[in-house]
C-alpha atoms as a PDB file:
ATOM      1  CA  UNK A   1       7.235   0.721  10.608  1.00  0.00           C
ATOM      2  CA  UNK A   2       4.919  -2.560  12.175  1.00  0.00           C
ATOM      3  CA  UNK A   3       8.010  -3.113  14.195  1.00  0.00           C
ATOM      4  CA  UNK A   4       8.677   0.195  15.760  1.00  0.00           C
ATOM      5  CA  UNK A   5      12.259   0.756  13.822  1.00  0.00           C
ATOM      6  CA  UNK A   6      13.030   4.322  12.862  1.00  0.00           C
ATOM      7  CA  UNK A   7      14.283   5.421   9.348  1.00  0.00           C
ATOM      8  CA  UNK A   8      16.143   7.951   8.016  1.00  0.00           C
ATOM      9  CA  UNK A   9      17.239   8.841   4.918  1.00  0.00           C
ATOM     10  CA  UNK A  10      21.541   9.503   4.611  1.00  0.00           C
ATOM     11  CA  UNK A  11      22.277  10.915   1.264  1.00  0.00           C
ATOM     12  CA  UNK A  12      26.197  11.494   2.164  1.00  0.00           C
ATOM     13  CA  UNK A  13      25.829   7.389   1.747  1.00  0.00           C
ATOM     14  CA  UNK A  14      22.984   6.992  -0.655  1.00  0.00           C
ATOM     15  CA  UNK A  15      21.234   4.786   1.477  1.00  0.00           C
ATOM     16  CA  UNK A  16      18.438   4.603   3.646  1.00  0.00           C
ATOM     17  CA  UNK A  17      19.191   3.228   7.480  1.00  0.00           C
ATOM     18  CA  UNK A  18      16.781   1.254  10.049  1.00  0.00           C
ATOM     19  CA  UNK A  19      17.181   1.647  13.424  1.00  0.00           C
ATOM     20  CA  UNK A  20      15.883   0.734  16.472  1.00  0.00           C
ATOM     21  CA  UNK A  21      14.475   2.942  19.180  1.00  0.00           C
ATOM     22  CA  UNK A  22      17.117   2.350  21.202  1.00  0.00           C
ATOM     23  CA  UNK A  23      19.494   3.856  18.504  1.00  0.00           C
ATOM     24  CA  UNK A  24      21.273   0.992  17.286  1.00  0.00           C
ATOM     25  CA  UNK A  25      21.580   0.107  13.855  1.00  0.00           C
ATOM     26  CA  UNK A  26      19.380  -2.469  12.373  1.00  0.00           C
ATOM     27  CA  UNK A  27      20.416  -2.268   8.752  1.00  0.00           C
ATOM     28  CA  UNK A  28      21.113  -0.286   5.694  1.00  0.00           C
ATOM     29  CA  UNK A  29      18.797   0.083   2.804  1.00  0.00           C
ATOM     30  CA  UNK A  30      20.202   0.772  -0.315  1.00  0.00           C
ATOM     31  CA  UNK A  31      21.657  -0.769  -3.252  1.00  0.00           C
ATOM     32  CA  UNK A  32      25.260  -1.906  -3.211  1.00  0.00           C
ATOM     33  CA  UNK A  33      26.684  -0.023  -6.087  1.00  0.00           C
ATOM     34  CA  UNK A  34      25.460   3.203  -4.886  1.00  0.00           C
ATOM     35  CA  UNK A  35      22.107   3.330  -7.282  1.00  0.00           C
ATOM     36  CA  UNK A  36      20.552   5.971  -4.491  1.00  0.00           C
ATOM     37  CA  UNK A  37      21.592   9.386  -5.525  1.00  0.00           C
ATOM     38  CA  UNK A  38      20.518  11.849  -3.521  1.00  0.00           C
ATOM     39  CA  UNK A  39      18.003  10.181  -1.059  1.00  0.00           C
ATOM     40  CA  UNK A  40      15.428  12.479   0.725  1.00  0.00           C
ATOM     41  CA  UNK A  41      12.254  11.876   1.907  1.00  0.00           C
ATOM     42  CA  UNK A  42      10.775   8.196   3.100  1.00  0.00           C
ATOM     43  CA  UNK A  43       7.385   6.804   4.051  1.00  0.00           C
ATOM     44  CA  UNK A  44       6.044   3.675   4.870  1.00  0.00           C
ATOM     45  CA  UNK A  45       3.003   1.939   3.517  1.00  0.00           C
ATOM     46  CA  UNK A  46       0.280  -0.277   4.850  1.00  0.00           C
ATOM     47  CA  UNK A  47       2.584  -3.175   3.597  1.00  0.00           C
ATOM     48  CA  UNK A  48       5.496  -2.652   5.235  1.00  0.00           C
ATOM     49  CA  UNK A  49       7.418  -1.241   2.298  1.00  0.00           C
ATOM     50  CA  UNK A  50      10.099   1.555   2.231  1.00  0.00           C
ATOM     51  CA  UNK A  51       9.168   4.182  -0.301  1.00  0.00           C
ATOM     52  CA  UNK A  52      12.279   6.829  -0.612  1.00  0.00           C
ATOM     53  CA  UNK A  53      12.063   9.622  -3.188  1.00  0.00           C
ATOM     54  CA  UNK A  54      15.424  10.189  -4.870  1.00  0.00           C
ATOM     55  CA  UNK A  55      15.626  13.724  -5.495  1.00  0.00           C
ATOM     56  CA  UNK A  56      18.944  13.462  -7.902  1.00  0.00           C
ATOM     57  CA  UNK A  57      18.208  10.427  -9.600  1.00  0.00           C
ATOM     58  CA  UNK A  58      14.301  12.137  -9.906  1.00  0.00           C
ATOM     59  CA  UNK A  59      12.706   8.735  -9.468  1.00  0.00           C
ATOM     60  CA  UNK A  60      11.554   6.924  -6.198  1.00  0.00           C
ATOM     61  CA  UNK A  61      13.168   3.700  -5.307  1.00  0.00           C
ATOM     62  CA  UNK A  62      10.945   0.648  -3.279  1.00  0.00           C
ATOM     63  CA  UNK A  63      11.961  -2.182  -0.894  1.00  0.00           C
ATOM     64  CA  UNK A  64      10.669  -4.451   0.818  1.00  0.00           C
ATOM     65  CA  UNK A  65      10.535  -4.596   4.861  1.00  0.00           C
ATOM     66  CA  UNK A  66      14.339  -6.151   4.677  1.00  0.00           C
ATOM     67  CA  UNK A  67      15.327  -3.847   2.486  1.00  0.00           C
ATOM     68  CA  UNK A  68      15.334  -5.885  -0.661  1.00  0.00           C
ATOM     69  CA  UNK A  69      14.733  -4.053  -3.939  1.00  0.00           C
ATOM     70  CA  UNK A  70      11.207  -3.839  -5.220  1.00  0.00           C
ATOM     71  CA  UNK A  71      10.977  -1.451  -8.250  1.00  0.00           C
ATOM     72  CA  UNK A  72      11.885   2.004  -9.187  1.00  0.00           C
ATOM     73  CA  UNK A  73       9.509   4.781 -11.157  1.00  0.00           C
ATOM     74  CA  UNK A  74       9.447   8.244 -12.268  1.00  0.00           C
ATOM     75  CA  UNK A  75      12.530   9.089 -14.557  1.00  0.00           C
ATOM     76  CA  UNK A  76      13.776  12.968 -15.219  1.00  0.00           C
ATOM     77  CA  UNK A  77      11.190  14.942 -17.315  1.00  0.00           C
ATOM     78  CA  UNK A  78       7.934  16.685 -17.015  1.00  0.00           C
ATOM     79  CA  UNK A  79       5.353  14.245 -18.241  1.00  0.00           C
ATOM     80  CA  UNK A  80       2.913  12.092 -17.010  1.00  0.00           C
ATOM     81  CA  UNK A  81       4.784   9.607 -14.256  1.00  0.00           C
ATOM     82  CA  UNK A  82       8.012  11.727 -14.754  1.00  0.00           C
ATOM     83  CA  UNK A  83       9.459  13.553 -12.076  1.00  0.00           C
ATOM     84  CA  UNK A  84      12.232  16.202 -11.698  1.00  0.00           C
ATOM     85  CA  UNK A  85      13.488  16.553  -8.052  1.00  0.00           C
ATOM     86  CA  UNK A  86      10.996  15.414  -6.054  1.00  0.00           C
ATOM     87  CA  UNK A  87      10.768  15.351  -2.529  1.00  0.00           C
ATOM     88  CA  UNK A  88       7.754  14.330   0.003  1.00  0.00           C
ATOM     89  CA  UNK A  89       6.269  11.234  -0.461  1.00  0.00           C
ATOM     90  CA  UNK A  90       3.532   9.595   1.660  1.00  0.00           C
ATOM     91  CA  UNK A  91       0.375   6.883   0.691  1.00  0.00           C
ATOM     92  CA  UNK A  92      -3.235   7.081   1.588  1.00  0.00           C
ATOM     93  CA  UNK A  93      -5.649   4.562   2.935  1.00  0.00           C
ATOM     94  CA  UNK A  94      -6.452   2.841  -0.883  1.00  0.00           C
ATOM     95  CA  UNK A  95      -2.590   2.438  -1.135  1.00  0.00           C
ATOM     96  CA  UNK A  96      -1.412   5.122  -3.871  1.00  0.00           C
ATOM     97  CA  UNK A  97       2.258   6.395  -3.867  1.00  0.00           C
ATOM     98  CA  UNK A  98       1.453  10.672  -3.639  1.00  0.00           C
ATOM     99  CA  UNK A  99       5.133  12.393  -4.494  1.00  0.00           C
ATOM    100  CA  UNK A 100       5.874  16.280  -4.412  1.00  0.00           C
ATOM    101  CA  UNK A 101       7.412  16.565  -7.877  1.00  0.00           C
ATOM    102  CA  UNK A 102       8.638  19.782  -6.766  1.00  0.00           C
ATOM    103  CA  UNK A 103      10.552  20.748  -9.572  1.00  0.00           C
ATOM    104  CA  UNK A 104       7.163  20.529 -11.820  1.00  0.00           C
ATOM    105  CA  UNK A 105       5.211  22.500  -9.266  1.00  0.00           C
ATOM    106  CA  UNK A 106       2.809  19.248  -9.108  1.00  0.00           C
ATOM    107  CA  UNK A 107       1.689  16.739  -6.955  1.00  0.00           C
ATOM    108  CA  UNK A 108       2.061  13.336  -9.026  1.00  0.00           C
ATOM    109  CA  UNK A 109      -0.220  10.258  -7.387  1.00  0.00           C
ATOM    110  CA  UNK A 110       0.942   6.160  -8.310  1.00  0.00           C
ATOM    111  CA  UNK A 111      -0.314   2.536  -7.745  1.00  0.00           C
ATOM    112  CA  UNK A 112       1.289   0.823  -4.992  1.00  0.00           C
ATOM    113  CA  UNK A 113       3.041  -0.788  -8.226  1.00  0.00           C
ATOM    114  CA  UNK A 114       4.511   2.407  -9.264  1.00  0.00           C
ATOM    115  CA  UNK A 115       1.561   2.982 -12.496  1.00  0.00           C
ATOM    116  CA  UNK A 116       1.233   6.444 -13.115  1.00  0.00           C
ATOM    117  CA  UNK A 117      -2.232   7.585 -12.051  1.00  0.00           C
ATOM    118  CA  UNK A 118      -3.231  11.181 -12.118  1.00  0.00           C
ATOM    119  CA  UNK A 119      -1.283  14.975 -11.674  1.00  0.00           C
ATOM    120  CA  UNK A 120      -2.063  17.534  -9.132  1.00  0.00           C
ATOM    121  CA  UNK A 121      -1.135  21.245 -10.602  1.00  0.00           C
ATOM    122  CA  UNK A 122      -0.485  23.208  -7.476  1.00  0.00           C
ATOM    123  CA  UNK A 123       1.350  25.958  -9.031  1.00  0.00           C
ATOM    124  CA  UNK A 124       4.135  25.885  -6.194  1.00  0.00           C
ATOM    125  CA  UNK A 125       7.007  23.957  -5.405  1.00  0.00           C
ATOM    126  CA  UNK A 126       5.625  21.536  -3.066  1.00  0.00           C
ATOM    127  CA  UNK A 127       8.375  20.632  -0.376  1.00  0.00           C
ATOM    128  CA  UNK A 128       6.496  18.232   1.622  1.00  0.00           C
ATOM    129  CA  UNK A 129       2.870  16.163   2.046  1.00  0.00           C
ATOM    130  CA  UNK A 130       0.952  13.853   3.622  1.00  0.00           C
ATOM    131  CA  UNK A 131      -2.752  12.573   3.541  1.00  0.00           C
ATOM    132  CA  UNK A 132      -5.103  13.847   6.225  1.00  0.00           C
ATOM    133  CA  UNK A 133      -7.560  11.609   8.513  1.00  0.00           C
ATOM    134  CA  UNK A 134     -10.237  13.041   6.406  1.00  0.00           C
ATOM    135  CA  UNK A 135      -8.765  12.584   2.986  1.00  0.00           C
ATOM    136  CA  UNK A 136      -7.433  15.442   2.948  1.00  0.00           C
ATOM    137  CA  UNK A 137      -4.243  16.020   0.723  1.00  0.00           C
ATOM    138  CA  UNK A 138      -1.640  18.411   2.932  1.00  0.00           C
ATOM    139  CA  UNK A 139       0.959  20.323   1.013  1.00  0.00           C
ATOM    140  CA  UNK A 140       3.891  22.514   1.675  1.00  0.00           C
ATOM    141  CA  UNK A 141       5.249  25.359  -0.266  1.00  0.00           C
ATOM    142  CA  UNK A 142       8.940  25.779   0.112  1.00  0.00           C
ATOM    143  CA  UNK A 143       9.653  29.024  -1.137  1.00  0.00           C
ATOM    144  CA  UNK A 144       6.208  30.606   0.631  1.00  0.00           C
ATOM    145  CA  UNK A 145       6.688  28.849   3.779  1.00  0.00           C
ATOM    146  CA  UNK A 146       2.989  27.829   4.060  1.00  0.00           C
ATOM    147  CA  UNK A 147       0.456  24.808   3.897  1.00  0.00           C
ATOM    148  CA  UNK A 148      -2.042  24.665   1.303  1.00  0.00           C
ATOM    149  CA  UNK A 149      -4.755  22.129   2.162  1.00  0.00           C
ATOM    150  CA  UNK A 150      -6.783  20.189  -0.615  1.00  0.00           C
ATOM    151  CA  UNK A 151     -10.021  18.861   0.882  1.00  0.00           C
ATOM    152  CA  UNK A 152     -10.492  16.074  -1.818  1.00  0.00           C
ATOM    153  CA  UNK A 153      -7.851  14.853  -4.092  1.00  0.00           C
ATOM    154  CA  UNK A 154      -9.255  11.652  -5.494  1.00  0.00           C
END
């Protein structure tokens, strides 16, 4: 984050918590009745805002730099914006949400609003991934233990 805290996802507690470097506890992120199923992976994006992809709840839950609630997309399924357990999440340069809907074997991209965009086939359930300095999109394949690199996803 801007201000140099460190995040990590707890799904024992549903919740997402904000520390500082020091290791003390700035906050917890989450909603008070629990909403946050199964809480795995977490990203940042060039507006401050906590993107955390919910792998039981198969959606991927937004808040803002305090950790007030923003918006939630995806929903269980296999179409177009749907997800079923997904995992890495990270955002490019232009701002789009990219998600590992690794149950789908896909790559799924979103506005920073949550507005479905496009789908990636990658054949593969995609564990992790991130956007390289060169627009690249990087993927990992849980089951096959490798990367698979995409040298233009847009």
């Amino acid at each position: 984050m801007r201000n140099n805290h460190i995040l990590v996802t707890d799904a024992d507690r549903g919740e997402v918590q904000v520390f500082r470097p020091d290791g003390s506890l700035v906050r917890r992120v989450g909603h008070p009745e629990g909403e946050m199923r199964l809480p795995r992976y977490i990203t940042v994006d060039g507006e401050g805002n906590i993107l955390v992809s919910d792998w039981f709840a198969n959606s991927v839950r937004m808040y803002d730099e305090s950790g007030k609630f923003l918006l939630k997309f995806g929903g269980e399924g296999s179409g177009e914006g749907q997800l079923h357990s997904p995992r890495g999440i990270c955002t490019d340069s232009s701002g789009h949400i990219i998600v590992a809907d690794s149950g789908n074997k896909r790559v799924q991209m979103f506005t920073r609003h949550g507005e479905y965009v496009r789908t990636i086939d990658t054949g593969f359930l995609v564990e992790g991934v991130a956007v390289g300095p060169e627009g690249q999109l990087v993927m990992t394949d849980y089951f096959n233990h490798s990367v698979t690199v995409f040298p233009n996803y847009l």
